[in-house]
PDB file of N, CA and C in Angstrom:
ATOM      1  N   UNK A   1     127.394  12.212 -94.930  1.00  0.00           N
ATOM      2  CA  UNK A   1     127.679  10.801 -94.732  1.00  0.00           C
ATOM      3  C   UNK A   1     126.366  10.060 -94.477  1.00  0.00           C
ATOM      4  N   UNK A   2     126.430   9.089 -94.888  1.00  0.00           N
ATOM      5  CA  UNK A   2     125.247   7.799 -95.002  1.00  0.00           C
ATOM      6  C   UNK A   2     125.410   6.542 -94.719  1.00  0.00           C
ATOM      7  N   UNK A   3     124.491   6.254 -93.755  1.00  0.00           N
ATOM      8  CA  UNK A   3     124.501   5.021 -93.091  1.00  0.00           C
ATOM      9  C   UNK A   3     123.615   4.181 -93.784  1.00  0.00           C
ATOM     10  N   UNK A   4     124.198   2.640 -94.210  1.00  0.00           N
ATOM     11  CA  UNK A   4     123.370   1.464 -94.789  1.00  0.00           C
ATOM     12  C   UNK A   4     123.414   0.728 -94.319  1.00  0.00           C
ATOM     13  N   UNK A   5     122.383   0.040 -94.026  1.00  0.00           N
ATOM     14  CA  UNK A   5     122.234  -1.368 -93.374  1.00  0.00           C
ATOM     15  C   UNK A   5     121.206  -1.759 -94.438  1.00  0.00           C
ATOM     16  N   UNK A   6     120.930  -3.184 -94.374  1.00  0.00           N
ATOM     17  CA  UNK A   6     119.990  -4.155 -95.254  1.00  0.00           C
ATOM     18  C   UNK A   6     119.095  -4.865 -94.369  1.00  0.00           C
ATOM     19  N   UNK A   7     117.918  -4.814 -94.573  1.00  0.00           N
ATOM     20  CA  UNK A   7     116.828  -5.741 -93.930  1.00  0.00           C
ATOM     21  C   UNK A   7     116.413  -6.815 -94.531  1.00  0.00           C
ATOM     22  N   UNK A   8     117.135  -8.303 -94.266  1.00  0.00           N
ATOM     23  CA  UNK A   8     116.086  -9.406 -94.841  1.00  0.00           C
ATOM     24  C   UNK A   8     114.939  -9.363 -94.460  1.00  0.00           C
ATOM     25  N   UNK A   9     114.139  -9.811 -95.827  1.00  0.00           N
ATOM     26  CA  UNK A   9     112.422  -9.714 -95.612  1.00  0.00           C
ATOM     27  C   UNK A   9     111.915 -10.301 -97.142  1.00  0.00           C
ATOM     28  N   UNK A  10     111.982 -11.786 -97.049  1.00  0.00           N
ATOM     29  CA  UNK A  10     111.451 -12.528 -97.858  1.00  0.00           C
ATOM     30  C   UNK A  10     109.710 -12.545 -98.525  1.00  0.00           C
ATOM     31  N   UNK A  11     109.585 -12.022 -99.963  1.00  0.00           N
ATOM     32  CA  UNK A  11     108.303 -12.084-100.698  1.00  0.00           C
ATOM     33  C   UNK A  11     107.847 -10.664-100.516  1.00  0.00           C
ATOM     34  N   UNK A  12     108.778  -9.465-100.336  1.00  0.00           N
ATOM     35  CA  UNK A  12     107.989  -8.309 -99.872  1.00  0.00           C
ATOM     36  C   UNK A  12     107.185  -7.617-101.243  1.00  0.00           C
ATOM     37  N   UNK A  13     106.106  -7.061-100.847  1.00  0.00           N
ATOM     38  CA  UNK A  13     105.560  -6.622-101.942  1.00  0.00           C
ATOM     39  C   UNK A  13     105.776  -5.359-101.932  1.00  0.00           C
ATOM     40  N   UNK A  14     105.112  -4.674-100.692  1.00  0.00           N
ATOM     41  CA  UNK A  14     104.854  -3.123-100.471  1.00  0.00           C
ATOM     42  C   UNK A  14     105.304  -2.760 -99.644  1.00  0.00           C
ATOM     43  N   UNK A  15     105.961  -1.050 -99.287  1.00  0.00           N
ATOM     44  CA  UNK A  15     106.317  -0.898 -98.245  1.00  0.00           C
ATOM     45  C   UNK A  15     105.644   0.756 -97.884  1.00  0.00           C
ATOM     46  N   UNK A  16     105.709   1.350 -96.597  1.00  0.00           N
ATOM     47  CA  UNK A  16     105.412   2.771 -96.397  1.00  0.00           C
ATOM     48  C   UNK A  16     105.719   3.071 -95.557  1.00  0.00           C
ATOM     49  N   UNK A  17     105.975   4.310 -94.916  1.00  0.00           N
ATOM     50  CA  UNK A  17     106.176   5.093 -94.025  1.00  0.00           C
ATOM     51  C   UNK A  17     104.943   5.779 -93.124  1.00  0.00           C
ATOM     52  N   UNK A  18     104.663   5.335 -91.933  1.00  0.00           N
ATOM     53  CA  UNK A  18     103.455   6.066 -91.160  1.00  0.00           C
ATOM     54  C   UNK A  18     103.546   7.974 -91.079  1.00  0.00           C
ATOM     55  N   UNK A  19     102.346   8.338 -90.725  1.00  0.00           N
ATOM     56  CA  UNK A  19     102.656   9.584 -90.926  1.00  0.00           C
ATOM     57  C   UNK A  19     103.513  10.757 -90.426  1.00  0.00           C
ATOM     58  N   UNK A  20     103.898   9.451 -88.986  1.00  0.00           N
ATOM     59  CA  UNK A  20     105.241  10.511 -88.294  1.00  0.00           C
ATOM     60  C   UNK A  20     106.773  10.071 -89.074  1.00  0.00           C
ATOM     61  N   UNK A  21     106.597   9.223 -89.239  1.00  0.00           N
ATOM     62  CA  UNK A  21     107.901   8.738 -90.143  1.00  0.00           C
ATOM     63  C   UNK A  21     108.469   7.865 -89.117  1.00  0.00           C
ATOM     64  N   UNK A  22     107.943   7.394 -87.940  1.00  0.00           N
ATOM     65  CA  UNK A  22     108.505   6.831 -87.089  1.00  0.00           C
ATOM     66  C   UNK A  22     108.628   4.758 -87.084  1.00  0.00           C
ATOM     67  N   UNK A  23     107.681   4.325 -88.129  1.00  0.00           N
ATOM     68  CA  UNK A  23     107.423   3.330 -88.391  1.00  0.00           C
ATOM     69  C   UNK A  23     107.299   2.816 -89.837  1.00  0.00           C
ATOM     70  N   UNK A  24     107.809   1.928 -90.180  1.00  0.00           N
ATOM     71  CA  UNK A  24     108.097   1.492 -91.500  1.00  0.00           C
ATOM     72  C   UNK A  24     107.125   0.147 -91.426  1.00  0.00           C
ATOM     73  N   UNK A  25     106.079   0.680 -92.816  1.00  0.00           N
ATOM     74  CA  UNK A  25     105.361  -1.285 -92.523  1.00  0.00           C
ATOM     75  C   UNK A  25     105.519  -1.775 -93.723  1.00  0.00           C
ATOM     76  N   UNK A  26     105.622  -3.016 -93.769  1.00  0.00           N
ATOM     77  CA  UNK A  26     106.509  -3.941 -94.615  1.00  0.00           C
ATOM     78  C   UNK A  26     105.317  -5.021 -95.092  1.00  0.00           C
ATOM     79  N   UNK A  27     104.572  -4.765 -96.470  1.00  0.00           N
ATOM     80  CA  UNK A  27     103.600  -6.356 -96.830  1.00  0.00           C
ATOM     81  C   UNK A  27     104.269  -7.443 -97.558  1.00  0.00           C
ATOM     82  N   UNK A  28     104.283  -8.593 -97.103  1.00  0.00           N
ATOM     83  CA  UNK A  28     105.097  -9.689 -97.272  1.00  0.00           C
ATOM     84  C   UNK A  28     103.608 -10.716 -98.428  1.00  0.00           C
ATOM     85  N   UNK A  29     104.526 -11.665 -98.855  1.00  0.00           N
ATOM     86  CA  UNK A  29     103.444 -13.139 -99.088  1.00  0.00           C
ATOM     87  C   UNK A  29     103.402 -13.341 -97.974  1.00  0.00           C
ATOM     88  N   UNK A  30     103.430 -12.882 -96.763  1.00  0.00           N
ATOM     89  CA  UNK A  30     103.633 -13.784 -95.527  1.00  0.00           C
ATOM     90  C   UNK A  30     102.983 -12.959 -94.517  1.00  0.00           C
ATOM     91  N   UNK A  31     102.710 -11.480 -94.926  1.00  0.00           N
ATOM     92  CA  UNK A  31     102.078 -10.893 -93.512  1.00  0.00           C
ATOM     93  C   UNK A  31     102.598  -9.752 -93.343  1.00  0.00           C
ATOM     94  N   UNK A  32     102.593  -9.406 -92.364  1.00  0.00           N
ATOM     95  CA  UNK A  32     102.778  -7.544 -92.285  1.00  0.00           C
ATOM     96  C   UNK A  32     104.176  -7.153 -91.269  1.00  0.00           C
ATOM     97  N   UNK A  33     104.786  -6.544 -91.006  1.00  0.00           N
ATOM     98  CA  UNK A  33     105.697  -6.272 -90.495  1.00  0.00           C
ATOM     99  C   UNK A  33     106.052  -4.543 -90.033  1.00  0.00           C
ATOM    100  N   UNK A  34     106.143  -4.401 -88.654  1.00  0.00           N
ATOM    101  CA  UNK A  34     106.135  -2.901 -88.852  1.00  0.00           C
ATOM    102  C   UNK A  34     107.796  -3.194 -88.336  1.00  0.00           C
ATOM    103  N   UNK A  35     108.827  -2.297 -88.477  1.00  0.00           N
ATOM    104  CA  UNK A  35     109.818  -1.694 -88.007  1.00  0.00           C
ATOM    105  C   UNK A  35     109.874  -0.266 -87.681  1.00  0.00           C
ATOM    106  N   UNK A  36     110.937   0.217 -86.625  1.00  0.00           N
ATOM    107  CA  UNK A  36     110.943   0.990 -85.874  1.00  0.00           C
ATOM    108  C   UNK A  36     112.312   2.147 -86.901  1.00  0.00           C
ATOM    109  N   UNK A  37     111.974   3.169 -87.434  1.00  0.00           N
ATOM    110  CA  UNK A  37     112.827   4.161 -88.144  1.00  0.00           C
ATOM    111  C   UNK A  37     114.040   4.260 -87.347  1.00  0.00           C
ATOM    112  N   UNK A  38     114.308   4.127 -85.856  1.00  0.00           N
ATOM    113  CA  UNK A  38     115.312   4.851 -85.438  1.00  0.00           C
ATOM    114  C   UNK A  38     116.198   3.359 -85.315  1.00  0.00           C
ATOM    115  N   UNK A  39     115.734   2.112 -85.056  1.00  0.00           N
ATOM    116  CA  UNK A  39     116.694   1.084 -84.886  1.00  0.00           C
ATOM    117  C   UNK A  39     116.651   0.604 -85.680  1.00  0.00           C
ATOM    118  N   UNK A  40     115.162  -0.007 -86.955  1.00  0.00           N
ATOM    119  CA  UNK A  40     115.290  -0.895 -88.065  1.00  0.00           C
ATOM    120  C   UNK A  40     114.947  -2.383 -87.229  1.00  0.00           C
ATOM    121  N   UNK A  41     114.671  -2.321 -86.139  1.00  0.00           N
ATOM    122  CA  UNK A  41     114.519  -3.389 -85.565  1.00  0.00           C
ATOM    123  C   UNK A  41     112.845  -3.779 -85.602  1.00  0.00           C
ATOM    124  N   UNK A  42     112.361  -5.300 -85.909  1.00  0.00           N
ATOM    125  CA  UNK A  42     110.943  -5.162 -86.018  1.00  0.00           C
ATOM    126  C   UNK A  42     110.404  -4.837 -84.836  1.00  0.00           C
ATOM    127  N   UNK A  43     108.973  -4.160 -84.455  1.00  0.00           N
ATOM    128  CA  UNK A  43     108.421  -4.084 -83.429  1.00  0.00           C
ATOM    129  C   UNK A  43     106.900  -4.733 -83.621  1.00  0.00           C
ATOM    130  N   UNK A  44     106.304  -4.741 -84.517  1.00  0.00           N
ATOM    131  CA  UNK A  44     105.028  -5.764 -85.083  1.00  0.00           C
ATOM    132  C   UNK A  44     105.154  -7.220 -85.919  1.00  0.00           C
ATOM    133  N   UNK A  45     104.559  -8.076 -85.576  1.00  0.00           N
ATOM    134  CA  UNK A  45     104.555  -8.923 -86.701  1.00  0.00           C
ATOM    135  C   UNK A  45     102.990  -9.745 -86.825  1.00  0.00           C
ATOM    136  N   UNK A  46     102.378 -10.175 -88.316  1.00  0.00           N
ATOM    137  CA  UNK A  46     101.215 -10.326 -88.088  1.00  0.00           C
ATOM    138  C   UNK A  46     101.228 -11.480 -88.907  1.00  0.00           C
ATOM    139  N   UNK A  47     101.097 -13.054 -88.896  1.00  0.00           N
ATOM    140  CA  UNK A  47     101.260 -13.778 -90.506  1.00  0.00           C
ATOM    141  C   UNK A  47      99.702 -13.597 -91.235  1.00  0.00           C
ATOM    142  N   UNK A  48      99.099 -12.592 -91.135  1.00  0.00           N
ATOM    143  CA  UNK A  48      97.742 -12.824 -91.819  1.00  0.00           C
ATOM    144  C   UNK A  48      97.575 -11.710 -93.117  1.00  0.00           C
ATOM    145  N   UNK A  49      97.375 -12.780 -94.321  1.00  0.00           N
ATOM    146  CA  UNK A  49      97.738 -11.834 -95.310  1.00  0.00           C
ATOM    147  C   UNK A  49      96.857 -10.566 -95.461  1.00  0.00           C
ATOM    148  N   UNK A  50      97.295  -9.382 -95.460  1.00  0.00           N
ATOM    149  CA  UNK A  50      96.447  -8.740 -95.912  1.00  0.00           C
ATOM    150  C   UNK A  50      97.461  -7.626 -97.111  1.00  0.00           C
ATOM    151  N   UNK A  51      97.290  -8.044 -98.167  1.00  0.00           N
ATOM    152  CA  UNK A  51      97.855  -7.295 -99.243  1.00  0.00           C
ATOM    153  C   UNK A  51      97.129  -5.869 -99.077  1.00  0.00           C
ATOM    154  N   UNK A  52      97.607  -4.550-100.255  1.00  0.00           N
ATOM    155  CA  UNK A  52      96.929  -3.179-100.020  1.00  0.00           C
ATOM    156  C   UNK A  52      96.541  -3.317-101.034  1.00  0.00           C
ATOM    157  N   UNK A  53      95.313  -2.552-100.823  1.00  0.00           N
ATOM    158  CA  UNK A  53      94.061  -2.001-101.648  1.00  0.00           C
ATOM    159  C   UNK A  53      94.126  -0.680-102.079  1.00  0.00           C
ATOM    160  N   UNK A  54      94.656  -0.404-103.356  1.00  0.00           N
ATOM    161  CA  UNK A  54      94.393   0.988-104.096  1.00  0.00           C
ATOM    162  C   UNK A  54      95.395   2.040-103.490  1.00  0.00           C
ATOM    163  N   UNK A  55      96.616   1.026-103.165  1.00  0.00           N
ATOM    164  CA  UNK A  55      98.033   2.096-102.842  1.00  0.00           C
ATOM    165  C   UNK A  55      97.849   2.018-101.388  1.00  0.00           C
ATOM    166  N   UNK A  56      97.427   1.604-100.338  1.00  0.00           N
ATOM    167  CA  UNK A  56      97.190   1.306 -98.661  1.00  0.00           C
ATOM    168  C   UNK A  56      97.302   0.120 -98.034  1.00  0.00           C
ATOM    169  N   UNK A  57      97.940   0.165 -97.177  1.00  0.00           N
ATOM    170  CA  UNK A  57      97.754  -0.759 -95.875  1.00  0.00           C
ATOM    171  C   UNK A  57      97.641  -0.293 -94.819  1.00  0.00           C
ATOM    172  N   UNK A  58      97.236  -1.570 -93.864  1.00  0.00           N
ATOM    173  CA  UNK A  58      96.197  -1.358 -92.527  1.00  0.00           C
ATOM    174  C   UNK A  58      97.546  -1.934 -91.687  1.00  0.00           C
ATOM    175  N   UNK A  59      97.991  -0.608 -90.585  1.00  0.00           N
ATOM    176  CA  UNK A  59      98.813  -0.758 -89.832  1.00  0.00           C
ATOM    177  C   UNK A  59      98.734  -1.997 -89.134  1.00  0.00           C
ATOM    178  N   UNK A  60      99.729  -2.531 -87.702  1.00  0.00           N
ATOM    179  CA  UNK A  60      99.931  -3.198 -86.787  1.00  0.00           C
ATOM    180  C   UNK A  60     100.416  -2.713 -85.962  1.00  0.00           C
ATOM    181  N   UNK A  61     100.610  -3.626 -84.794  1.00  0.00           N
ATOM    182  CA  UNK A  61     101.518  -3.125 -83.457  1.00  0.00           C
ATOM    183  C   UNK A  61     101.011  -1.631 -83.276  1.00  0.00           C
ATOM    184  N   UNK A  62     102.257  -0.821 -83.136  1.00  0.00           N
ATOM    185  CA  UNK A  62     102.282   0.517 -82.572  1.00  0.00           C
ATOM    186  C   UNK A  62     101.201   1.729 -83.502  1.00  0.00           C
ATOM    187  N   UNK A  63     101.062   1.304 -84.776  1.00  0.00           N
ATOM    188  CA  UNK A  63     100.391   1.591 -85.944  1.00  0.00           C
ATOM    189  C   UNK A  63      99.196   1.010 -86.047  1.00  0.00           C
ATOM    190  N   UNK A  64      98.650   0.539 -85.240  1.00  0.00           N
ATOM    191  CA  UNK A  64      97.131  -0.798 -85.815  1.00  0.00           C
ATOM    192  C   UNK A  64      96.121   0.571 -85.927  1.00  0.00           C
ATOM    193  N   UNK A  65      95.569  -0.633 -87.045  1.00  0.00           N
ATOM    194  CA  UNK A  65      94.205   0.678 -87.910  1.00  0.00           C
ATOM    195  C   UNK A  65      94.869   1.468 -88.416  1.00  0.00           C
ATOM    196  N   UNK A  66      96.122   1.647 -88.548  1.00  0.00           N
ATOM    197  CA  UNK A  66      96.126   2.985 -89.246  1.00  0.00           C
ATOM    198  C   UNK A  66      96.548   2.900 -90.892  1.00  0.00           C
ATOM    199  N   UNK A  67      95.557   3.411 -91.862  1.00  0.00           N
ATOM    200  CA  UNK A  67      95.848   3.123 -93.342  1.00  0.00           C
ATOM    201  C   UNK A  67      96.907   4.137 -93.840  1.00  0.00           C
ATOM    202  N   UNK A  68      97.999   3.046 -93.935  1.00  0.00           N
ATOM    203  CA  UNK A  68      99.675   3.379 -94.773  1.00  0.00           C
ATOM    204  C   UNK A  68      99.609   3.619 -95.863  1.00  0.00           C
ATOM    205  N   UNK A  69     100.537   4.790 -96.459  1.00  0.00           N
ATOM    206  CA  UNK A  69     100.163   4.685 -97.953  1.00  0.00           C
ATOM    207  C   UNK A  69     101.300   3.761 -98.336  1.00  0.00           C
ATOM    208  N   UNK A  70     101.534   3.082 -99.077  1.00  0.00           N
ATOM    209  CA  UNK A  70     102.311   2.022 -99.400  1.00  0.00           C
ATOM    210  C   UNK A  70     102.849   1.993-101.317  1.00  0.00           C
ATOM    211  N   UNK A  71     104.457   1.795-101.315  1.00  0.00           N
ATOM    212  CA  UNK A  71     104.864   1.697-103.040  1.00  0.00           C
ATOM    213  C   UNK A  71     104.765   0.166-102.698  1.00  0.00           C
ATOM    214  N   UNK A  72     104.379  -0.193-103.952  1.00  0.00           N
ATOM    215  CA  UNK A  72     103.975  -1.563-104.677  1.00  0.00           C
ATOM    216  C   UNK A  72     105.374  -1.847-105.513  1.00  0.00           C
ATOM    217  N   UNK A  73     106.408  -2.782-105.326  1.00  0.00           N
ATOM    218  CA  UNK A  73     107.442  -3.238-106.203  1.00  0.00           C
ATOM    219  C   UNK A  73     106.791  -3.590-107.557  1.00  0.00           C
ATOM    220  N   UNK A  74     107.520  -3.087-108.270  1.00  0.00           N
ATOM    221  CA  UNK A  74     106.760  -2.988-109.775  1.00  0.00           C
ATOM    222  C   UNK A  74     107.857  -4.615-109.927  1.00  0.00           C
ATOM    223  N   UNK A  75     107.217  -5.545-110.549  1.00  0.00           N
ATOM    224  CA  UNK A  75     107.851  -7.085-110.473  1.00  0.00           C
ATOM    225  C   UNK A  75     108.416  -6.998-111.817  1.00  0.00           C
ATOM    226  N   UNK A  76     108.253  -6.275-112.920  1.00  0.00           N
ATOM    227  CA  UNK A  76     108.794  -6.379-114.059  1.00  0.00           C
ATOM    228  C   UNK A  76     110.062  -5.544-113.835  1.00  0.00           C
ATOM    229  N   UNK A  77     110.272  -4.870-112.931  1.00  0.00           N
ATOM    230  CA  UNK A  77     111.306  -3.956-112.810  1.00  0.00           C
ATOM    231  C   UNK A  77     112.109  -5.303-111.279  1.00  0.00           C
ATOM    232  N   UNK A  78     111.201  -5.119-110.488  1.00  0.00           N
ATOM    233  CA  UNK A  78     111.639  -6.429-109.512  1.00  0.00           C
ATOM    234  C   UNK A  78     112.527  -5.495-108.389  1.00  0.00           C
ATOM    235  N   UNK A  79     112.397  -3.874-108.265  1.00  0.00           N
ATOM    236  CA  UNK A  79     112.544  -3.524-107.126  1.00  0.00           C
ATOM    237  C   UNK A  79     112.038  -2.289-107.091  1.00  0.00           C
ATOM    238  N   UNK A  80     112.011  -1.398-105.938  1.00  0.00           N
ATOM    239  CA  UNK A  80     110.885  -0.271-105.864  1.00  0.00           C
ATOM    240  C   UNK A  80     111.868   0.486-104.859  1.00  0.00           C
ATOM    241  N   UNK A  81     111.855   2.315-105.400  1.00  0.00           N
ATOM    242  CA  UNK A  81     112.618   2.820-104.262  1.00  0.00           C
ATOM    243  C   UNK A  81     111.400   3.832-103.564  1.00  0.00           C
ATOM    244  N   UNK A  82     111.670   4.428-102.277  1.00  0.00           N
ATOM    245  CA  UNK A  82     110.981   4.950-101.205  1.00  0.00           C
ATOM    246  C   UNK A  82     111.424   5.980-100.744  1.00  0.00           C
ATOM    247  N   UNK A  83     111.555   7.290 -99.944  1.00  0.00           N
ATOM    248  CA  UNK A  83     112.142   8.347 -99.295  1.00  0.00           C
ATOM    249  C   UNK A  83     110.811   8.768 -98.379  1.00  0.00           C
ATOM    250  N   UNK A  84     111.199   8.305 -97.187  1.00  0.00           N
ATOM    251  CA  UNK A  84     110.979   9.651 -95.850  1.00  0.00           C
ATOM    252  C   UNK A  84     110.214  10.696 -96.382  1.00  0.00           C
ATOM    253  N   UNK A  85     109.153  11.220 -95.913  1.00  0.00           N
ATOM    254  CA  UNK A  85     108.937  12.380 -95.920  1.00  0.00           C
ATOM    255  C   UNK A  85     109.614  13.763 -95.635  1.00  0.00           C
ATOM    256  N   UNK A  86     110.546  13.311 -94.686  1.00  0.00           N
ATOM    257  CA  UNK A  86     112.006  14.391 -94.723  1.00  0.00           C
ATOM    258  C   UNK A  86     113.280  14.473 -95.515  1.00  0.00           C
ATOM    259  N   UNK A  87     112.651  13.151 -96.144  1.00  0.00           N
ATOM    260  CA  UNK A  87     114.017  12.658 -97.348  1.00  0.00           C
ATOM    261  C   UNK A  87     115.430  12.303 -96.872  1.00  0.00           C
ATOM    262  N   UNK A  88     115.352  11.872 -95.251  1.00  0.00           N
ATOM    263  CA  UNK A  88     116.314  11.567 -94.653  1.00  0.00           C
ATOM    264  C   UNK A  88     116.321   9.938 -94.835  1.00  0.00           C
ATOM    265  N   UNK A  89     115.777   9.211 -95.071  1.00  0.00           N
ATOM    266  CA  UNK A  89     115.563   7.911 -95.038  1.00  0.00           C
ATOM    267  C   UNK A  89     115.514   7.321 -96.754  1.00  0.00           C
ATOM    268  N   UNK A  90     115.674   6.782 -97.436  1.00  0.00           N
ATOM    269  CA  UNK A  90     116.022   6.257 -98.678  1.00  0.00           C
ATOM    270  C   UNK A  90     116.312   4.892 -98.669  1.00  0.00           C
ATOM    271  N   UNK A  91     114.855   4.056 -99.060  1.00  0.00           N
ATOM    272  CA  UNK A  91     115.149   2.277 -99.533  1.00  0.00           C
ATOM    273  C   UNK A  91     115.037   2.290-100.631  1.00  0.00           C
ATOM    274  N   UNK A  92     115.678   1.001-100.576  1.00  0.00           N
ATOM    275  CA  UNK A  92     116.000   0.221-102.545  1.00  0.00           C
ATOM    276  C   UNK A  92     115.457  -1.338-101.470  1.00  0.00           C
ATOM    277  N   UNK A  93     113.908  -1.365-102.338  1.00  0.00           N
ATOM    278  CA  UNK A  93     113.544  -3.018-101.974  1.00  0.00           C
ATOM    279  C   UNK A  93     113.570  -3.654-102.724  1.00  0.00           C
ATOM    280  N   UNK A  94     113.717  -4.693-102.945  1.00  0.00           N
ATOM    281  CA  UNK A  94     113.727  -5.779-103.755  1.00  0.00           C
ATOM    282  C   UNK A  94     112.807  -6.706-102.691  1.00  0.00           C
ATOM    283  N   UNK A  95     112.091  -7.897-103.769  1.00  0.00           N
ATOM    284  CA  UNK A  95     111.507  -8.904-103.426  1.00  0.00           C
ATOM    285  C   UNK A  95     112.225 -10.096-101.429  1.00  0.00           C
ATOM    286  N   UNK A  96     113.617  -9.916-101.963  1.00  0.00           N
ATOM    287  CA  UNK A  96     113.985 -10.596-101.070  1.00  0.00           C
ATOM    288  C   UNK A  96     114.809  -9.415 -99.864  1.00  0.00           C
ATOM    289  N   UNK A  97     115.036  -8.395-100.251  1.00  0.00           N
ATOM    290  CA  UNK A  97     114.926  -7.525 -98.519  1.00  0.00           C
ATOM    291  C   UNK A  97     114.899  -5.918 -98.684  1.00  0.00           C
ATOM    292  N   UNK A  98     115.514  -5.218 -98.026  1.00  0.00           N
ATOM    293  CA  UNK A  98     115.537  -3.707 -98.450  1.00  0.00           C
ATOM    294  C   UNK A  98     116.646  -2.943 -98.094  1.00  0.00           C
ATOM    295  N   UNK A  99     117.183  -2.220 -98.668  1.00  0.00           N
ATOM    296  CA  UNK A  99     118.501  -1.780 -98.188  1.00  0.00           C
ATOM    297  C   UNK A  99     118.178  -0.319 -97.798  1.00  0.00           C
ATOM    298  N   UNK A 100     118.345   0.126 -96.359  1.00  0.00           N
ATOM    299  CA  UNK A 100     117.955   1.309 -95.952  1.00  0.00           C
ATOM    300  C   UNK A 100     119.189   2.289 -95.680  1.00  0.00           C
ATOM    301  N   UNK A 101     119.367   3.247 -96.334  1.00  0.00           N
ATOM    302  CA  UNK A 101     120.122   4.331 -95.965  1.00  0.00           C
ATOM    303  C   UNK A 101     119.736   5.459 -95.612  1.00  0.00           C
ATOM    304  N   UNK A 102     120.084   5.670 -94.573  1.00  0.00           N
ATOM    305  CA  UNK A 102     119.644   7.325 -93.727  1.00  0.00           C
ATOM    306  C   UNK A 102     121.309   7.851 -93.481  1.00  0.00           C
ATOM    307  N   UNK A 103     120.492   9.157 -93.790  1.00  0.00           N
ATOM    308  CA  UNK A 103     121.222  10.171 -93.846  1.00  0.00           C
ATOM    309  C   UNK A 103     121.380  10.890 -92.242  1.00  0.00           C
ATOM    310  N   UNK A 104     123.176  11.680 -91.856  1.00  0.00           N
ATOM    311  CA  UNK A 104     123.083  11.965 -90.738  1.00  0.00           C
ATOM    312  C   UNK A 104     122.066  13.151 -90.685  1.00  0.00           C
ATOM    313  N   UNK A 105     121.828  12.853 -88.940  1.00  0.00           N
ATOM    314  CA  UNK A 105     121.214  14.011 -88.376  1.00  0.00           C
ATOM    315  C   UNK A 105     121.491  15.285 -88.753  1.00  0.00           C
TER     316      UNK A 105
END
């Protein structure tokens, strides 16, 4: 069984998983965003653009400094999917939010 919830998150470009899997960071037209894996609730927010460079971004909040590897929404396709390093976690983003399903414990 699988749990979905959806995250609005307007202009997103890129998204990744930190290396514990514990933080999700989110690059917007608008700025950076980290969320928390176990609630989905944000815990960073930054409005200063910094798009990724060569597949990376530069953490925030609980994550600052730390370079994310990050998928880039391919815009001709116009959404991009993602999996957890445990493959317990599975998004479908699109430009305007991301739909996260995790799998039970």
């Amino acid at each position: 069984m699988r749990m979905t919830i959806y995250i609005h998150i307007g202009g997103l470009v890129a998204a990744g998983f930190d290396a514990s899997g514990d933080y999700l960071l989110t690059i917007t037209h608008s700025g950076r965003c980290v969320f928390s894996a176990s609630t989905w609730l944000p815990v960073a927010g930054d409005d200063t653009l910094a798009y990724p460079e060569a597949g990376v971004g530069v953490g925030i909040g609980p994550i600052a400094g730390q370079t994310i590897p990050v998928t880039q929404i391919d815009f001709e396709k116009g959404v991009m999917r993602l999996t957890s390093s445990d493959g317990k976690i599975a998004l479908t983003c699109e430009s305007s939010g991301i739909s996260v399903e995790v799998a039970d414990a």
